[in-house]
Structures are given as structure tokens and as C-alpha cells.
C-alpha atoms as a PDB file:
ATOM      1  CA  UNK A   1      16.857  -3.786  15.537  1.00  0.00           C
ATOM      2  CA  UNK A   2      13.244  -3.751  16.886  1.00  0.00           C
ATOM      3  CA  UNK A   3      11.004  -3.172  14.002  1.00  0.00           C
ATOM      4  CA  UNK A   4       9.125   0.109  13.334  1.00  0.00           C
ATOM      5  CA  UNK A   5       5.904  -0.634  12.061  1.00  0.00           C
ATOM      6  CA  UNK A   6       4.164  -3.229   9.570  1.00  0.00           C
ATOM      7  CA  UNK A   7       3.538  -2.596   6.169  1.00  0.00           C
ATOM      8  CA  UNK A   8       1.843  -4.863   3.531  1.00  0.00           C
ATOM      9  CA  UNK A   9       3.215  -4.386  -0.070  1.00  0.00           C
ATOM     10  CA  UNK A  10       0.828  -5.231  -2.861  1.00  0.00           C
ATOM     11  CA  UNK A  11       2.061  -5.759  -6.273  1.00  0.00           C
ATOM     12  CA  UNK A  12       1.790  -7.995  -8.990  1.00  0.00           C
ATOM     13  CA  UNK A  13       5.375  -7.223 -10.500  1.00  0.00           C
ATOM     14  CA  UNK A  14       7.409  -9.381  -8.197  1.00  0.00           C
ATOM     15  CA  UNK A  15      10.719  -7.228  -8.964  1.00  0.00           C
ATOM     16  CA  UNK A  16       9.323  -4.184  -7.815  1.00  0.00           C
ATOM     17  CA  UNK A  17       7.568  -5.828  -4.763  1.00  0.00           C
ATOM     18  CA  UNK A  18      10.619  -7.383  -3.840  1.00  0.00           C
ATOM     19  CA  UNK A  19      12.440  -4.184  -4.005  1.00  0.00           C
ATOM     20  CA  UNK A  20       9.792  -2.262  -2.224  1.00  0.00           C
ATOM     21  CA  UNK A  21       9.601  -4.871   0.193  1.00  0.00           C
ATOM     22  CA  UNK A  22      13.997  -4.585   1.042  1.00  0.00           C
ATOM     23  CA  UNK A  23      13.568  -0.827   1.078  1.00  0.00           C
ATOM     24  CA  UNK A  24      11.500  -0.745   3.487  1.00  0.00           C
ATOM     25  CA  UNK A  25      12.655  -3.681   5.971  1.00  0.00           C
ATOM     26  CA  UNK A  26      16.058  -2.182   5.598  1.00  0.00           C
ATOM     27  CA  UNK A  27      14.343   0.905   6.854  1.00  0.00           C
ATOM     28  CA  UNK A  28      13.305  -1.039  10.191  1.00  0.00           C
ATOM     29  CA  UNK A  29       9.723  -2.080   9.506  1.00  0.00           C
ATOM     30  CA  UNK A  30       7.991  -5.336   9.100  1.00  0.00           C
ATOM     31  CA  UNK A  31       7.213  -6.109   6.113  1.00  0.00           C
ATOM     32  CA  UNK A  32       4.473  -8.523   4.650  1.00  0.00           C
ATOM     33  CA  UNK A  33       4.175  -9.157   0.643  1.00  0.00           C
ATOM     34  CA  UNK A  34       1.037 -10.011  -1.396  1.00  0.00           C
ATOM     35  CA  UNK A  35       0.804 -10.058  -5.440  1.00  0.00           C
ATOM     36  CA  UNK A  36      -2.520  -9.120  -5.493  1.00  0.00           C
ATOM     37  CA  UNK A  37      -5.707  -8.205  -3.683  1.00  0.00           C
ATOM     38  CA  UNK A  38      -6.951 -11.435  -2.693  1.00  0.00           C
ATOM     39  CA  UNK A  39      -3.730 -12.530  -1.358  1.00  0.00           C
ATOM     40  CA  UNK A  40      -3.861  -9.027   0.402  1.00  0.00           C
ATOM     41  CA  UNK A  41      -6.854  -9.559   2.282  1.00  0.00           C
ATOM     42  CA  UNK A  42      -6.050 -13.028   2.860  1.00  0.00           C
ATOM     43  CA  UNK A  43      -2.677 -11.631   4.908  1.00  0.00           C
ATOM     44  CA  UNK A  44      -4.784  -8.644   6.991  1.00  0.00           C
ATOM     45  CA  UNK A  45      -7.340 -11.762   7.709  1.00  0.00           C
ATOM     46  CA  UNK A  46      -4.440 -13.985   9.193  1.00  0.00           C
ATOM     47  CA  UNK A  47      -2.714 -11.216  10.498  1.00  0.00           C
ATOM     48  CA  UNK A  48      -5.454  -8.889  12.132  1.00  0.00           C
ATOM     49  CA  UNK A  49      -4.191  -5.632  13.300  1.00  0.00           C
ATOM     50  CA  UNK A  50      -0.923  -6.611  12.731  1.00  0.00           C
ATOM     51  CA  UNK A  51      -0.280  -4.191   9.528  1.00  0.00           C
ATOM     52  CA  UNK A  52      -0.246  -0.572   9.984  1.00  0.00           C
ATOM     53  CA  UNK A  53       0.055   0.434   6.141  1.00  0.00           C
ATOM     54  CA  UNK A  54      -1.543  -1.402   3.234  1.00  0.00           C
ATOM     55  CA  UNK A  55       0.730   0.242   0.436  1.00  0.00           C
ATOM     56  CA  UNK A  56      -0.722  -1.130  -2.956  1.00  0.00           C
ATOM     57  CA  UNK A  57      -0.083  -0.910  -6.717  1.00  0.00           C
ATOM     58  CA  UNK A  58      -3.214   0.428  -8.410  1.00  0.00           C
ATOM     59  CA  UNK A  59      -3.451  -1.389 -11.548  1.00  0.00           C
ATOM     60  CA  UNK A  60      -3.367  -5.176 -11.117  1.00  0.00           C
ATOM     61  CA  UNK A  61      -5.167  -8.139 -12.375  1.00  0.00           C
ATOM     62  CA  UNK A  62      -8.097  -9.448 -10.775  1.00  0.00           C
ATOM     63  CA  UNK A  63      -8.515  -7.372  -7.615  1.00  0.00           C
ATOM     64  CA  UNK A  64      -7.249  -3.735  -8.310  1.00  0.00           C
ATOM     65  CA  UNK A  65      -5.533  -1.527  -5.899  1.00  0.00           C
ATOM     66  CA  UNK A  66      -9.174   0.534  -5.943  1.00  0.00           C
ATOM     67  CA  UNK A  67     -11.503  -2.457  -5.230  1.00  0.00           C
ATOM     68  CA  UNK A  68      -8.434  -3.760  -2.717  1.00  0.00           C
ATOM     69  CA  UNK A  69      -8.472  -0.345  -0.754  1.00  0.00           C
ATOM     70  CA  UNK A  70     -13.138  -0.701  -0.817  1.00  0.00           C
ATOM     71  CA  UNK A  71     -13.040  -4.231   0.565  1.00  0.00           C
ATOM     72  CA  UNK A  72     -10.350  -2.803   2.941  1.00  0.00           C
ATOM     73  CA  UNK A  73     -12.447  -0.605   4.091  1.00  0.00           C
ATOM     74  CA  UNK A  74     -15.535  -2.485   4.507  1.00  0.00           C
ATOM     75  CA  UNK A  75     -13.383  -5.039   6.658  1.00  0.00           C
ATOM     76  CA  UNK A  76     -11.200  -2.781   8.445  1.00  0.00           C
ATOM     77  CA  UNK A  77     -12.516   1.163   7.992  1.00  0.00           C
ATOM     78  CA  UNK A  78      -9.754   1.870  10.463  1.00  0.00           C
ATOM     79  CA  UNK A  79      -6.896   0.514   7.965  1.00  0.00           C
ATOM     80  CA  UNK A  80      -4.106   2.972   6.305  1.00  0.00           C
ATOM     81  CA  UNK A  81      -3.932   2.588   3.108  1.00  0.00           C
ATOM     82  CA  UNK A  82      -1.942   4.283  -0.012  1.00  0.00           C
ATOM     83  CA  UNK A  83      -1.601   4.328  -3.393  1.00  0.00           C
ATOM     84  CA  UNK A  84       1.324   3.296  -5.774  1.00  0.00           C
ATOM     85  CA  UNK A  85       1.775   3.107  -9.850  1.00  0.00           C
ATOM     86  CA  UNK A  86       3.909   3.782 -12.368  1.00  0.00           C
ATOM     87  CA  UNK A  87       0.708   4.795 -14.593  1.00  0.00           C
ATOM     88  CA  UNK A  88      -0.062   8.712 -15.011  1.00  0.00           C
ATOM     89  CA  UNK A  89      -3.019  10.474 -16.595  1.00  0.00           C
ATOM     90  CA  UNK A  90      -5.621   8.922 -18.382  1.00  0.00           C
ATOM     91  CA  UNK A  91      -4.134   5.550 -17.119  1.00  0.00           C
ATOM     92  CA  UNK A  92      -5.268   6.643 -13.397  1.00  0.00           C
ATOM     93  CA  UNK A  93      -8.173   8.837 -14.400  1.00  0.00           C
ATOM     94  CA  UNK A  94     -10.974   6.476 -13.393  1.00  0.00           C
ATOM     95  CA  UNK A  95      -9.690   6.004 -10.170  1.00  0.00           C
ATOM     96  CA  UNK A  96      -9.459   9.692  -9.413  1.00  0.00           C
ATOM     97  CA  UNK A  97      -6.747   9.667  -6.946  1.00  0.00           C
ATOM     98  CA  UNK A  98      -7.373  13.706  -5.997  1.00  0.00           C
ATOM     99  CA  UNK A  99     -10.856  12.883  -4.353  1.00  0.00           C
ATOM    100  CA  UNK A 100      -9.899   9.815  -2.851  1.00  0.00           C
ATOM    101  CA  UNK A 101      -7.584  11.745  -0.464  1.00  0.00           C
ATOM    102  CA  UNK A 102      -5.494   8.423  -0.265  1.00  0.00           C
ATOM    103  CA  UNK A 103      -1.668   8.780  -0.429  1.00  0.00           C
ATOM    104  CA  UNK A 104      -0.154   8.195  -3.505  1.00  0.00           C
ATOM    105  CA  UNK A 105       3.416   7.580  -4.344  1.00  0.00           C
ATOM    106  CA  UNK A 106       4.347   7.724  -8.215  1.00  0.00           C
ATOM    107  CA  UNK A 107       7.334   4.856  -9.533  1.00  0.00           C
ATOM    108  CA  UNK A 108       9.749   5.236 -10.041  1.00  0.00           C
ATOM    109  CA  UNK A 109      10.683   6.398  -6.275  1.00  0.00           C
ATOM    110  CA  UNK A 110      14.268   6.905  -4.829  1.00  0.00           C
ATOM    111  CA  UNK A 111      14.649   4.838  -1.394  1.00  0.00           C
ATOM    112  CA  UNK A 112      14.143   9.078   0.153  1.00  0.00           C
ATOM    113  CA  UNK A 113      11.114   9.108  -1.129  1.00  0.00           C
ATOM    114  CA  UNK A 114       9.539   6.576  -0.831  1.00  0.00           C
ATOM    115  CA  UNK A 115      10.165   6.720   2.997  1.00  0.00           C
ATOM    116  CA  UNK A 116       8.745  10.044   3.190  1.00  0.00           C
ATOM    117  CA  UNK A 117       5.691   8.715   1.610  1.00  0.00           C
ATOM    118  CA  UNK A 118       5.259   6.030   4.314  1.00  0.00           C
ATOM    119  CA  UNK A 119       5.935   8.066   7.495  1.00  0.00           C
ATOM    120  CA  UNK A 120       3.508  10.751   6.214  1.00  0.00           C
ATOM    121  CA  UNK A 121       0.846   8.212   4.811  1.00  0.00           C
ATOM    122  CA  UNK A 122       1.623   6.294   8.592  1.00  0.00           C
ATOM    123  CA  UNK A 123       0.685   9.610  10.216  1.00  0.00           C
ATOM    124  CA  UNK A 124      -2.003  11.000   7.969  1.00  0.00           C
ATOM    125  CA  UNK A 125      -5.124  10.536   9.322  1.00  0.00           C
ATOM    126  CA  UNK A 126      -7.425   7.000   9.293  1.00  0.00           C
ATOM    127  CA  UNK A 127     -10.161   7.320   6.342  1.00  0.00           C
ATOM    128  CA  UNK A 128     -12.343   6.780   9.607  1.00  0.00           C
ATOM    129  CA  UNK A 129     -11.144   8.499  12.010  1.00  0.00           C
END
């Protein structure tokens, strides 16, 4: 099957990047893991233009899914990028998801949508462009 498109899957729960990870390569795209942001950026350095959707957990030790998607976009403004957590409310408040205008996809997701999320966040406009 040739592959769709690349995706990078950032979390630090290595259960649910796992099974992010099979949903989606089962889907027909490439997938590339990281557990968090530095190991992120370390895979879009190695692998440059290779990854058409950074989709990252937003709470995380170290390097947060907000301070992953700002380095992101001082390295690559061109870069997709969404949002995942299974936080809601005042967990997410300082990160005020509305204004960002990046995706976000809320966990637990059923395989549906979760691919719905990707092909629209794959389409949605570049924060640069």
C-alpha cells in the first residue's frame, strides 16, 4: 500500500502513542513517534520535510505540546500542527486552544474520528500560509 502522508505522534503515554500511532498507519500513512518535544524536534531535524502533520499531546513533561508547536514554528513556520489531550477546562485554559486556531482533537477518540481530525487538520490551512 503506498503510504498517504507522514504524521509525527507526540505523546508521553506510550499506550496511547502506540495506539495512535497503529490507527493511523493502518489508515495508510507514515507514521513517526516521539514521547516528547525534544525528541519531536529531534525527528523533524533528521527528517526535514518529511512529516506533513505534527499531531501532539498538550500536556507533557519538559517540552509541552504549546512550547513544541512555538519552536515548531520558529523552525519550520510552514509545519501543520494539531492539538491532542484528554484534559478539558481549566486544565487547557492557559493554552487557550480557541485563539490558537490549531486543530484540536479531544481523547478519548474513536478510530472515525480521529481520521477526520487528520484529513481536515492535513488540509486546513499552514499557520503561514
Amino acid at each position: 500500500m503506498p503510504w498517504k502522508r507522514a504524521i509525527l505522534v507526540v505523546d508521553d503515554e506510550p499506550a496511547v502513542r502506540r495506539a495512535v500511532a497503529r490507527l493511523l498507519s493502518a489508515a495508510g500513512y507514515r507514521v513517526y513517534e516521539a514521547a516528547e518535544g525534544g525528541e519531536a524536534l529531534q525527528v523533524l531535524s533528521v527528517h526535514p520535510g518529511a512529516v506533513d502533520l505534527v499531531l501532539t499531546d498538550i500536556r507533557m513533561p519538559g517540552i509541552d505540546g504549546a512550547q513544541l508547536v512555538r519552536s515548531i514554528g520558529e523552525r519550520w513556520p510552514q509545519q501543520r500542527v494539531a492539538y491532542m489531550s484528554g484534559h478539558s477546562g481549566d486544565a487547557l485554559a492557559p493554552y487557550d486552544l480557541a485563539a490558537s486556531g490549531i486543530p484540536f482533537i479531544a481523547k478519548p477518540f474513536t478510530r472515525e474520528e480521529l481520521l477526520a481530525e487528520v484529513a481536515a487538520a492535513l488540509e486546513a490551512r499552514r499557520p503561514g500560509g
